[in-house]
Protein backbone atom coordinates (compact mmCIF):
# COMPACT_ATOMS: atom_id res chain seq x y z
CA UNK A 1 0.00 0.00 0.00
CA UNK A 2 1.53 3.23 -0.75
CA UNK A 3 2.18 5.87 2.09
CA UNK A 4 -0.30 8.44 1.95
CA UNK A 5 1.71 10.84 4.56
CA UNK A 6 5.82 10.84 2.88
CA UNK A 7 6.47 13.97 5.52
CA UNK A 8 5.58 12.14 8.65
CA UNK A 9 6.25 8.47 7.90
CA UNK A 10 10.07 9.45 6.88
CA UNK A 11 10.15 11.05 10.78
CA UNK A 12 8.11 14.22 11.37
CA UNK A 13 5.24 12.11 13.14
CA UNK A 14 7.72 10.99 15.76
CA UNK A 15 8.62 14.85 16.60
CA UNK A 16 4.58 15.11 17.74
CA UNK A 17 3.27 14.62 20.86
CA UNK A 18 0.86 11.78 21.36
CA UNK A 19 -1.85 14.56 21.86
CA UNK A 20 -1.05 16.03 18.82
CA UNK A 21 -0.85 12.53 16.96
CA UNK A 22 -4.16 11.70 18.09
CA UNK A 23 -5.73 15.12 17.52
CA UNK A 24 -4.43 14.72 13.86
CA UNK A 25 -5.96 11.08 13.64
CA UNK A 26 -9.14 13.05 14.66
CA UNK A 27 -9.03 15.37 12.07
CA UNK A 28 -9.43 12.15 9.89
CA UNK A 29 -12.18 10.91 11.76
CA UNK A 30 -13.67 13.94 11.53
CA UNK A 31 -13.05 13.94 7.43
CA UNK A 32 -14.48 10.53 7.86
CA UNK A 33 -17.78 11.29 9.34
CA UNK A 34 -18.23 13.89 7.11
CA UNK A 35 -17.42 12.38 4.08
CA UNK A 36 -20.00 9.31 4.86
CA UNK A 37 -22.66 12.16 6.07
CA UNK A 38 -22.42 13.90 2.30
CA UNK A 39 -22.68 10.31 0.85
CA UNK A 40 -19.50 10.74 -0.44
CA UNK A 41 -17.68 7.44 -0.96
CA UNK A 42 -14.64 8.08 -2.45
CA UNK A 43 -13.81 10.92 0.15
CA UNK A 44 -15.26 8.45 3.12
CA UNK A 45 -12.27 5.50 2.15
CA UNK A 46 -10.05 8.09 1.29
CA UNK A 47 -10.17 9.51 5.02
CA UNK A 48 -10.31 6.05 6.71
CA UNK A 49 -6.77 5.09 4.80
CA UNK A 50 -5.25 8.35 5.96
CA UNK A 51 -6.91 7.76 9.67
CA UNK A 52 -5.73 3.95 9.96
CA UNK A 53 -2.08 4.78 8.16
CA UNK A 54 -1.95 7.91 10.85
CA UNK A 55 -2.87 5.10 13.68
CA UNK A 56 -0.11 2.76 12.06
CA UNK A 57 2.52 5.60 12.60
CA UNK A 58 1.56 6.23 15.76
CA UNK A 59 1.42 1.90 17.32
CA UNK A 60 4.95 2.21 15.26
CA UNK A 61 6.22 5.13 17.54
CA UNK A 62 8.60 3.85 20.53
CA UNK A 63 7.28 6.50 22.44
CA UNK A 64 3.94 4.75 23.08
CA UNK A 65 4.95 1.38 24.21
CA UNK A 66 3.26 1.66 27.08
CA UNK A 67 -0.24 3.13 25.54
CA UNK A 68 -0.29 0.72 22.55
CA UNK A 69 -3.44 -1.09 24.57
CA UNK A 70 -5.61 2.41 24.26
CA UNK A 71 -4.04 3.40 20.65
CA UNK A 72 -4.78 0.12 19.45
CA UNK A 73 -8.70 -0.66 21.00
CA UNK A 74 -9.07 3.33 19.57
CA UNK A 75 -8.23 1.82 16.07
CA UNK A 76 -9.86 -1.23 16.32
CA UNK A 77 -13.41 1.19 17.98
CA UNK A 78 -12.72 3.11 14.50
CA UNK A 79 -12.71 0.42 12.21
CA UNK A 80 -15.98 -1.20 13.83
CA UNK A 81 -17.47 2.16 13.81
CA UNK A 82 -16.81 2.48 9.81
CA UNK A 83 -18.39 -0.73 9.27
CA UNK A 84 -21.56 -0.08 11.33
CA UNK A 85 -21.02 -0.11 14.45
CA UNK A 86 -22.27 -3.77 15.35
CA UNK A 87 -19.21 -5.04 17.18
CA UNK A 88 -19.08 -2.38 19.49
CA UNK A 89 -21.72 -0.14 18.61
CA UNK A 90 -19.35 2.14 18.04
CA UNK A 91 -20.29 5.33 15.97
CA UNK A 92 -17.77 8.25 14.30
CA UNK A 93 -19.32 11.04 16.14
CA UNK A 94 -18.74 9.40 19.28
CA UNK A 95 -15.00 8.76 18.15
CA UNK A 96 -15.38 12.86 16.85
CA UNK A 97 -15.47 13.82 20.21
CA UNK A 98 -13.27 11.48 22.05
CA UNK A 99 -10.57 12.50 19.53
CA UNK A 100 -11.10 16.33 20.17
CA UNK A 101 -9.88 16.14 23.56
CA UNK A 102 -6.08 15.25 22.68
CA UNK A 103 -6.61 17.99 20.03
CA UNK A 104 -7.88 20.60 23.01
CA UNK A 105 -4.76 19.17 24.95
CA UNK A 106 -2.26 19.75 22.34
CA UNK A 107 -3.29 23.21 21.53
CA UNK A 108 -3.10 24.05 25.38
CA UNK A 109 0.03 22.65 25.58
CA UNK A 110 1.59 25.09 23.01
């Protein structure tokens, strides 16, 4: 599969914060929801590549050993949630949200 994000696979997504990772995973969701909202297909598996390869950079970060548990259930929620929801009844506005508060921290952390 080829990398969507060339600037922060070769290293800049390392330099983030895991607030700011996981804000910018949100901003995908957040495409996401949208995207499937407006009926738009194309745009709606468009955003879910960018969101899972974002969530791939982030599992692959050293940094994170020790959160891989939440970063990993949080994909796993957002994959269930773009297929329906029936696993965990997950739904993207509900991942909208939970994503916006690492975005909130990283902006109050600047």
């Amino acid at each position: 599969m080829p990398v969507i994000h060339k600037d922060l696979a070769a290293g800049r997504w390392h330099e983030l914060t895991l607030a700011e990772q996981m804000g910018n995973i949100g901003s995908e969701i957040s495409r996401t929801r949208l995207a499937d909202r407006h009926g738009a297909r194309a745009g709606f598996e468009a955003a879910v590549a960018r969101a899972l390869e974002l969530f791939d950079l982030t599992v692959a970060d050293p940094r994170w050993r020790g959160r891989l548990r939440e970063i990993l259930r949080s994909r796993e929620v957002f994959c269930d949630a773009t297929l329906g929801g029936h696993e965990y009844g997950s739904s993207l506005a509900e991942l909208e949200t939970y994503f916006d508060e690492f975005a909130l921290a990283a902006r109050m952390d600047k």
